[in-house]
N, C-alpha and C. Protein backbone atom coordinates (compact mmCIF):
# COMPACT_ATOMS: atom_id res chain seq x y z
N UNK A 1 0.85 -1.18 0.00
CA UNK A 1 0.00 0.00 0.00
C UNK A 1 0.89 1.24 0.00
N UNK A 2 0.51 2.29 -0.24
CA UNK A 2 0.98 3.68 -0.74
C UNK A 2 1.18 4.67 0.25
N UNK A 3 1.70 5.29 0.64
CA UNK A 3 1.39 6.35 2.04
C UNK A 3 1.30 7.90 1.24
N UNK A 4 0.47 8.80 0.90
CA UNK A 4 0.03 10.30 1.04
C UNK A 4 0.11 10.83 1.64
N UNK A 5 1.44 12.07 1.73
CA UNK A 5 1.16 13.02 2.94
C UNK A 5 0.94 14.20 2.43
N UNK A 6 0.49 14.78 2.86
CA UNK A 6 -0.53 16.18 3.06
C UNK A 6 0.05 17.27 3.93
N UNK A 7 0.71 18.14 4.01
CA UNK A 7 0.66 19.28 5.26
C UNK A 7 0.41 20.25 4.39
N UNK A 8 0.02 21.39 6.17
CA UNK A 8 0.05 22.87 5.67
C UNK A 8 0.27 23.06 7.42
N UNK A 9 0.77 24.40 7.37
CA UNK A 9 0.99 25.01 8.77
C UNK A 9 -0.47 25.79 8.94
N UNK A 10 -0.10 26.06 10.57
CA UNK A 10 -1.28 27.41 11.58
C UNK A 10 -0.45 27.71 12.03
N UNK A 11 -0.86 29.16 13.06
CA UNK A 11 -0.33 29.87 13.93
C UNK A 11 0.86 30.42 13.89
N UNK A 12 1.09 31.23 12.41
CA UNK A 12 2.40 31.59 11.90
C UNK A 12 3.58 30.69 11.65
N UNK A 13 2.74 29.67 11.04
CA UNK A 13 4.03 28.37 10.68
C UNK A 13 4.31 27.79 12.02
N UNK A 14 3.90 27.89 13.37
CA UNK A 14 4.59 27.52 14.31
C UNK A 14 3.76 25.68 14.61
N UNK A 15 2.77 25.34 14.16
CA UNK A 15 2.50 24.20 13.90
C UNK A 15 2.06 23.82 12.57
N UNK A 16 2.50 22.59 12.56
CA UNK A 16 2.41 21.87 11.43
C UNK A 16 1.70 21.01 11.61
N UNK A 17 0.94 20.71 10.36
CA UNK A 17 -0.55 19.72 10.80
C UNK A 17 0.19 18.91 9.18
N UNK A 18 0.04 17.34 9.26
CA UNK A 18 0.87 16.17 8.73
C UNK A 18 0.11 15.67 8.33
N UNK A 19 -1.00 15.42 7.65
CA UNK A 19 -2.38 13.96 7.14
C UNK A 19 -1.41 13.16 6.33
N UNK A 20 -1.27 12.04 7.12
CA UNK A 20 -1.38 10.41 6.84
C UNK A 20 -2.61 9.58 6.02
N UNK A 21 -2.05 9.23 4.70
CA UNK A 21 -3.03 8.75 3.66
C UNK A 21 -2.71 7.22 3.37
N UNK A 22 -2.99 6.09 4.26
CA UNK A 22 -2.68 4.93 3.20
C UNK A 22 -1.59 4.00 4.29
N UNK A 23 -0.87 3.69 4.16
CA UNK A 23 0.39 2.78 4.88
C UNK A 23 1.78 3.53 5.28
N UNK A 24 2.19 3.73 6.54
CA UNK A 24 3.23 3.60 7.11
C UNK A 24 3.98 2.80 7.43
N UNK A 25 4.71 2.27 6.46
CA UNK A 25 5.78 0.60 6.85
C UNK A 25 6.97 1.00 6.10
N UNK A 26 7.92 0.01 6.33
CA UNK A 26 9.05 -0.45 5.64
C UNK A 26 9.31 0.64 4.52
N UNK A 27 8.00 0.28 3.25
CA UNK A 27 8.35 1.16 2.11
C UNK A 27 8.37 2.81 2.18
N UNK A 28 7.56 2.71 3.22
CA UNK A 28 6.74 4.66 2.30
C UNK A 28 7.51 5.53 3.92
N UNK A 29 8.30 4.61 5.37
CA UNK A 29 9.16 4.81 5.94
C UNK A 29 10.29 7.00 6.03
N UNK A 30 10.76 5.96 4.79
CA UNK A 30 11.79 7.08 4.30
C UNK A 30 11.03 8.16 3.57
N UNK A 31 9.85 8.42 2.97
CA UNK A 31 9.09 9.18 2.40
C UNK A 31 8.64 9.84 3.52
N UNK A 32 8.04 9.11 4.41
CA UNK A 32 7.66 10.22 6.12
C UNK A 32 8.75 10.86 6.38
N UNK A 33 9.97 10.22 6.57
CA UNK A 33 10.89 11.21 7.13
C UNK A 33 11.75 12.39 6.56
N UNK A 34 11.34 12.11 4.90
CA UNK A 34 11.33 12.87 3.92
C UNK A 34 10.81 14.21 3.92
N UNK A 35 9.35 13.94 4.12
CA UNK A 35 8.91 15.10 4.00
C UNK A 35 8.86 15.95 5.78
N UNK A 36 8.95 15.09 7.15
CA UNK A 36 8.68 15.74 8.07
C UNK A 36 10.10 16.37 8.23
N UNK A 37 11.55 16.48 7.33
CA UNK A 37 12.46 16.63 7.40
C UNK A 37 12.26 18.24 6.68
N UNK A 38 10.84 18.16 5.84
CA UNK A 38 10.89 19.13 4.59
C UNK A 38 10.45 20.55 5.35
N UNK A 39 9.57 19.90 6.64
CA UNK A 39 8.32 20.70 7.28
C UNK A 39 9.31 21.11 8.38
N UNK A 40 9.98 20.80 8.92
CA UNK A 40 10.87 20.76 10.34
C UNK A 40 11.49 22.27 9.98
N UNK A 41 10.66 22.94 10.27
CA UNK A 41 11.27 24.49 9.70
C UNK A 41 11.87 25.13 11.23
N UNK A 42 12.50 26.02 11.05
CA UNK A 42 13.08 26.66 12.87
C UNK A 42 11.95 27.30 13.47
N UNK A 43 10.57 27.38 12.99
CA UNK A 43 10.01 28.15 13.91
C UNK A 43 8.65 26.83 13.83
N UNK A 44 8.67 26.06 14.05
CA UNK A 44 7.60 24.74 13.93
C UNK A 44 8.03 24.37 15.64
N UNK A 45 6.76 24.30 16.59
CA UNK A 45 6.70 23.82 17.86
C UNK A 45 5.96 22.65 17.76
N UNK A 46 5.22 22.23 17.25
CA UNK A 46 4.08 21.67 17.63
C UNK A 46 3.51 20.67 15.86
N UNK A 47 4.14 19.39 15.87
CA UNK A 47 3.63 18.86 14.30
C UNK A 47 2.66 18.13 14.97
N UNK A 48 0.97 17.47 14.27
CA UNK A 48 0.02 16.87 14.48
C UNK A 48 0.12 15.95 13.34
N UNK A 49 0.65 15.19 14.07
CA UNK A 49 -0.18 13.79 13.02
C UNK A 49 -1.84 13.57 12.83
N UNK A 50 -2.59 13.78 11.39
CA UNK A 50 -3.60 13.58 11.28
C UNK A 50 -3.47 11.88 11.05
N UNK A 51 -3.94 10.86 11.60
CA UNK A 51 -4.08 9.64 10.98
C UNK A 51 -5.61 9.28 11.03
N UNK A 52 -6.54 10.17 10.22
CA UNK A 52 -7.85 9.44 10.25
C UNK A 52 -7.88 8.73 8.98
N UNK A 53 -6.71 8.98 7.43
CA UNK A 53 -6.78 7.89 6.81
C UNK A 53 -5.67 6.88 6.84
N UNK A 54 -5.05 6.84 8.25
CA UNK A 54 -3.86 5.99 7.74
C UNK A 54 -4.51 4.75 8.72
N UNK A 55 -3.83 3.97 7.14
CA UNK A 55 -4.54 2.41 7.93
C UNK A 55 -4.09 1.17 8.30
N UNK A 56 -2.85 1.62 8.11
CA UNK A 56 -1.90 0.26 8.53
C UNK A 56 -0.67 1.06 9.13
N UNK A 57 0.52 0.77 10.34
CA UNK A 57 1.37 1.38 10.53
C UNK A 57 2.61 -0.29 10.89
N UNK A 58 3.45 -0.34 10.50
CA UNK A 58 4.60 -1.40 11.04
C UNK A 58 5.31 -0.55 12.10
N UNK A 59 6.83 -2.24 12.19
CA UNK A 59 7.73 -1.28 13.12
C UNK A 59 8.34 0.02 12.28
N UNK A 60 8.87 -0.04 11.25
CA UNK A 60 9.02 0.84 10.41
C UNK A 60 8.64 1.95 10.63
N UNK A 61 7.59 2.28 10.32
CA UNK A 61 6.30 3.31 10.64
C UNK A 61 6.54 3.98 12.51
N UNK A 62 6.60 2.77 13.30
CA UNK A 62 6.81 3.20 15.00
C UNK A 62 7.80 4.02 14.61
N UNK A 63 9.02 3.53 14.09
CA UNK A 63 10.44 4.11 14.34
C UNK A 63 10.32 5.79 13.88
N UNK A 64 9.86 5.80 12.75
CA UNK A 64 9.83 6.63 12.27
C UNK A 64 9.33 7.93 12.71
N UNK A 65 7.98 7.88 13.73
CA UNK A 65 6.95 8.67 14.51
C UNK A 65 7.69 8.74 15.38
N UNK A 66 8.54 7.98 16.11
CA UNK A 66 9.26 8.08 17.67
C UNK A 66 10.56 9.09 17.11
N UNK A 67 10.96 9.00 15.91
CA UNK A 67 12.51 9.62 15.72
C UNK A 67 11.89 11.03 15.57
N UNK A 68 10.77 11.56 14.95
CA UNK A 68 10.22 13.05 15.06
C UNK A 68 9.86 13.13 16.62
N UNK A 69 9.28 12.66 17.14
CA UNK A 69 8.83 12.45 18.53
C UNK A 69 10.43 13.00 19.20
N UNK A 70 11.36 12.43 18.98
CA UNK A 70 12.69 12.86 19.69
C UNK A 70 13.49 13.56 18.96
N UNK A 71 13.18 14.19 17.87
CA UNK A 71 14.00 15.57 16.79
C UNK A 71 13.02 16.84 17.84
N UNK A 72 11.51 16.70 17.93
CA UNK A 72 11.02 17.64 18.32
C UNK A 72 11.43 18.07 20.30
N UNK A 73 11.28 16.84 20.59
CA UNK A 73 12.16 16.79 22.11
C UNK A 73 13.23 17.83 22.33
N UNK A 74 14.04 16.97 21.44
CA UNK A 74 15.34 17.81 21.76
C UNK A 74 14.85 19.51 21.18
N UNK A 75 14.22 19.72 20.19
CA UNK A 75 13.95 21.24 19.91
C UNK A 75 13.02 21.83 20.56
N UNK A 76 12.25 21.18 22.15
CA UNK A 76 12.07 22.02 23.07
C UNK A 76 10.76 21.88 22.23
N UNK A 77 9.75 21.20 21.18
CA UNK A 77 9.00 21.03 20.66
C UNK A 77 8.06 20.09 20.81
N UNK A 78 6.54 19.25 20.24
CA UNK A 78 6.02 18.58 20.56
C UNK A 78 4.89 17.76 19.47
N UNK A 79 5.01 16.92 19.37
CA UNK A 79 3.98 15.72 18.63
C UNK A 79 2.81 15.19 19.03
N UNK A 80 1.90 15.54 18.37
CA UNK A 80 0.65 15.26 18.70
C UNK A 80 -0.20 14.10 17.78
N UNK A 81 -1.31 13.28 17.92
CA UNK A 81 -1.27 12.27 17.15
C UNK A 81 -3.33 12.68 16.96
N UNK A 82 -3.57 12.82 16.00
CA UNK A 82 -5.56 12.90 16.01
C UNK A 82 -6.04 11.78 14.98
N UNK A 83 -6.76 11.42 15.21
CA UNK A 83 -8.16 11.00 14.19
C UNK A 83 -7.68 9.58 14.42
N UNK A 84 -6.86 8.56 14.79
CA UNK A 84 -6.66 7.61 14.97
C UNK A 84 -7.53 6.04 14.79
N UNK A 85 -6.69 5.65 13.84
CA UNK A 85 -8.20 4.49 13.60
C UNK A 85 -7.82 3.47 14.63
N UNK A 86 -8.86 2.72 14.93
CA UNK A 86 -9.32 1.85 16.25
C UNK A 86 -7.57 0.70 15.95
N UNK A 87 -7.30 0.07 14.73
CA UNK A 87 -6.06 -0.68 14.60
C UNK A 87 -4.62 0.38 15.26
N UNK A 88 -4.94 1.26 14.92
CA UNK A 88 -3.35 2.09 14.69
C UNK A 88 -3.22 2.55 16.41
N UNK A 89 -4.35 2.71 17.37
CA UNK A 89 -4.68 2.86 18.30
C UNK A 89 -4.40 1.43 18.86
N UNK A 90 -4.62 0.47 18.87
CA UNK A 90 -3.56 -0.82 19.33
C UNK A 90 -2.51 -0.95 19.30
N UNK A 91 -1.87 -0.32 17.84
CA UNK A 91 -0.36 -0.40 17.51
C UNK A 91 0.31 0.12 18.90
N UNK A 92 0.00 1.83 18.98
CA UNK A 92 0.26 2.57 20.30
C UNK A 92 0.15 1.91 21.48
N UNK A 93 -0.92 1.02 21.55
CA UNK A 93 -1.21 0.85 23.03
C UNK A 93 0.01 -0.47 23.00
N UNK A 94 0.38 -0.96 22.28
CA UNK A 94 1.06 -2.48 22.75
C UNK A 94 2.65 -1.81 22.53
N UNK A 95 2.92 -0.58 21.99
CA UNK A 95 4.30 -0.59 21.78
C UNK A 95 4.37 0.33 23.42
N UNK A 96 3.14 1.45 23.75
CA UNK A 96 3.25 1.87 25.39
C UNK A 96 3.28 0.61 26.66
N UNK A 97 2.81 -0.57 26.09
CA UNK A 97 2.74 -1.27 27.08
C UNK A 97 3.78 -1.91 27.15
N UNK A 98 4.66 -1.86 26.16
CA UNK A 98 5.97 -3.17 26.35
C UNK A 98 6.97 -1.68 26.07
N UNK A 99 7.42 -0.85 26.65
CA UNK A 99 8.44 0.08 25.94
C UNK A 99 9.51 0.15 26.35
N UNK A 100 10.09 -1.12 27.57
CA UNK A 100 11.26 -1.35 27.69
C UNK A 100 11.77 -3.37 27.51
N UNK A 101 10.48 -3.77 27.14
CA UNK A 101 10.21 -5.44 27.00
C UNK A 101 10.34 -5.67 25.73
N UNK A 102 11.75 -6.24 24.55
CA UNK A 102 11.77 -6.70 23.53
C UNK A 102 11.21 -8.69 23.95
N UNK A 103 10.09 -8.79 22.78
CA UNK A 103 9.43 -9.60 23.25
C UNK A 103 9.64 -10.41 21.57
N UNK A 104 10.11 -9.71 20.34
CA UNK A 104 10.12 -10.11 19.36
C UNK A 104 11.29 -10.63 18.70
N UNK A 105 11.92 -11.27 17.90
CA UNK A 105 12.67 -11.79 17.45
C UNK A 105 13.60 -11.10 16.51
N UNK A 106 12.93 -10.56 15.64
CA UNK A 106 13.35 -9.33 15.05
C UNK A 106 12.35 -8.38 14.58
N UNK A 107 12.35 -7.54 13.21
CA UNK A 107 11.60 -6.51 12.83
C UNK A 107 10.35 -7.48 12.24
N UNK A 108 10.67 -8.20 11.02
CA UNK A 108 9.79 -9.33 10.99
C UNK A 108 9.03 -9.53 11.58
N UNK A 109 9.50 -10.10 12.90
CA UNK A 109 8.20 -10.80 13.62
C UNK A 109 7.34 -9.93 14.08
N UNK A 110 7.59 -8.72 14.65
CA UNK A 110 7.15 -7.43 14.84
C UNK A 110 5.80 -7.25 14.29
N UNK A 111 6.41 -7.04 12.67
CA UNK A 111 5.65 -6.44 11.58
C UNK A 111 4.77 -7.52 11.16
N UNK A 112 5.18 -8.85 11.43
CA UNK A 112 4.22 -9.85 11.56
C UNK A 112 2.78 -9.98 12.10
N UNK A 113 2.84 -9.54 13.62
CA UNK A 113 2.27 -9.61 14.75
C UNK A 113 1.27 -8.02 14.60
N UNK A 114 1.51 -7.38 14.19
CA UNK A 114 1.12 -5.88 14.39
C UNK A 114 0.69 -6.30 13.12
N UNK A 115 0.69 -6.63 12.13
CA UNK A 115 -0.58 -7.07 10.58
C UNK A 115 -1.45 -7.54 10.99
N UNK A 116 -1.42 -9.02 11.73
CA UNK A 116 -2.58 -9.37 12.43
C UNK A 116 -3.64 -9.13 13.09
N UNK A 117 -2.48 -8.22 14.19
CA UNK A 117 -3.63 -7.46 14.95
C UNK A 117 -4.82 -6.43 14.61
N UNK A 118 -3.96 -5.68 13.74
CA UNK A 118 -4.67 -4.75 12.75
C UNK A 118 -5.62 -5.15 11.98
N UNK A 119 -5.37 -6.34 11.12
CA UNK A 119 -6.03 -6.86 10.79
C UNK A 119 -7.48 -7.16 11.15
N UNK A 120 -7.36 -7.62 12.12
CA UNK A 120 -8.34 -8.76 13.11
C UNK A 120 -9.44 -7.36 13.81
N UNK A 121 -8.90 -6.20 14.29
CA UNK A 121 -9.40 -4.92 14.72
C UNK A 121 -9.78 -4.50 13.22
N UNK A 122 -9.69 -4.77 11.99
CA UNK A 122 -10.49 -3.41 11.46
C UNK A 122 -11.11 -4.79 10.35
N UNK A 123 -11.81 -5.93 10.84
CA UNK A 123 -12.49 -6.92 10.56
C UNK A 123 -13.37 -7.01 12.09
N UNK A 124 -13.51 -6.09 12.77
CA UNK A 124 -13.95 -5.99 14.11
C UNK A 124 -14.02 -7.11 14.85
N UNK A 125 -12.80 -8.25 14.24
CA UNK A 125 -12.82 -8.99 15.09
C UNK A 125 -11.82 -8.82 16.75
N UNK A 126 -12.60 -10.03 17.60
CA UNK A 126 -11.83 -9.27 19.05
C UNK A 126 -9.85 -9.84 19.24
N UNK A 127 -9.14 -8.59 19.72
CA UNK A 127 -7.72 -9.60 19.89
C UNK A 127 -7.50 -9.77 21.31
């Protein structure tokens, strides 16, 4: 699947609002950090991840949200996450619940385990 991103700034460029279109994994990875590299302007406090269309996220995708998550840290800045679909909202909750517990084998199995789940949540089945 494809990932679309979308920004425009508010509040005199000082936030940046990000819409997520499609898949955050492995491939479209380096394209996020592409463009949040493009937006990362000196007067940006505050980027919002829109993910009300993003519909799949891997480890890939984690890494990627956590490395802006800690570019904005260190710049005394902050990440915000909206519209969240019910899967991508598991992703979060199982990588907050284990965030010092490697429980996986490698990225693989990871990205394995987090398809499923996703899966299984946006087939409203229960995990």
């Amino acid at each position: 699947m494809s990932l679309v991103i979308t920004s425009d700034f508010e509040e005199n460029q000082s936030i940046a609002i990000v819409r997520l279109i499609g898949s955050l994994d492995t491939d479209t990875a380096p394209q996020f950090d592409t463009k949040v590299a493009e937006i990362l302007t000196p007067g940006v406090r505050l980027v919002m991840l829109d993910m009300k269309h993003l519909e799949y996220i891997s480890s890939a995708g984690i890494r990627s949200v956590f490395k802006l998550f800690k570019t904005m840290k260190s710049r005394g800045g902050k990440v915000g996450a909206s519209n969240r679909q019910p899967q991508i909202i598991k992703v979060f909750e199982i990588i907050q619940a284990l965030p010092d517990m490697q429980i996986f084998a490698n990225d693989d199995e990871m990205d394995e385990y987090l398809t499923a789940v996703q899966g299984k949540i946006r087939n409203g089945e229960d995990f």
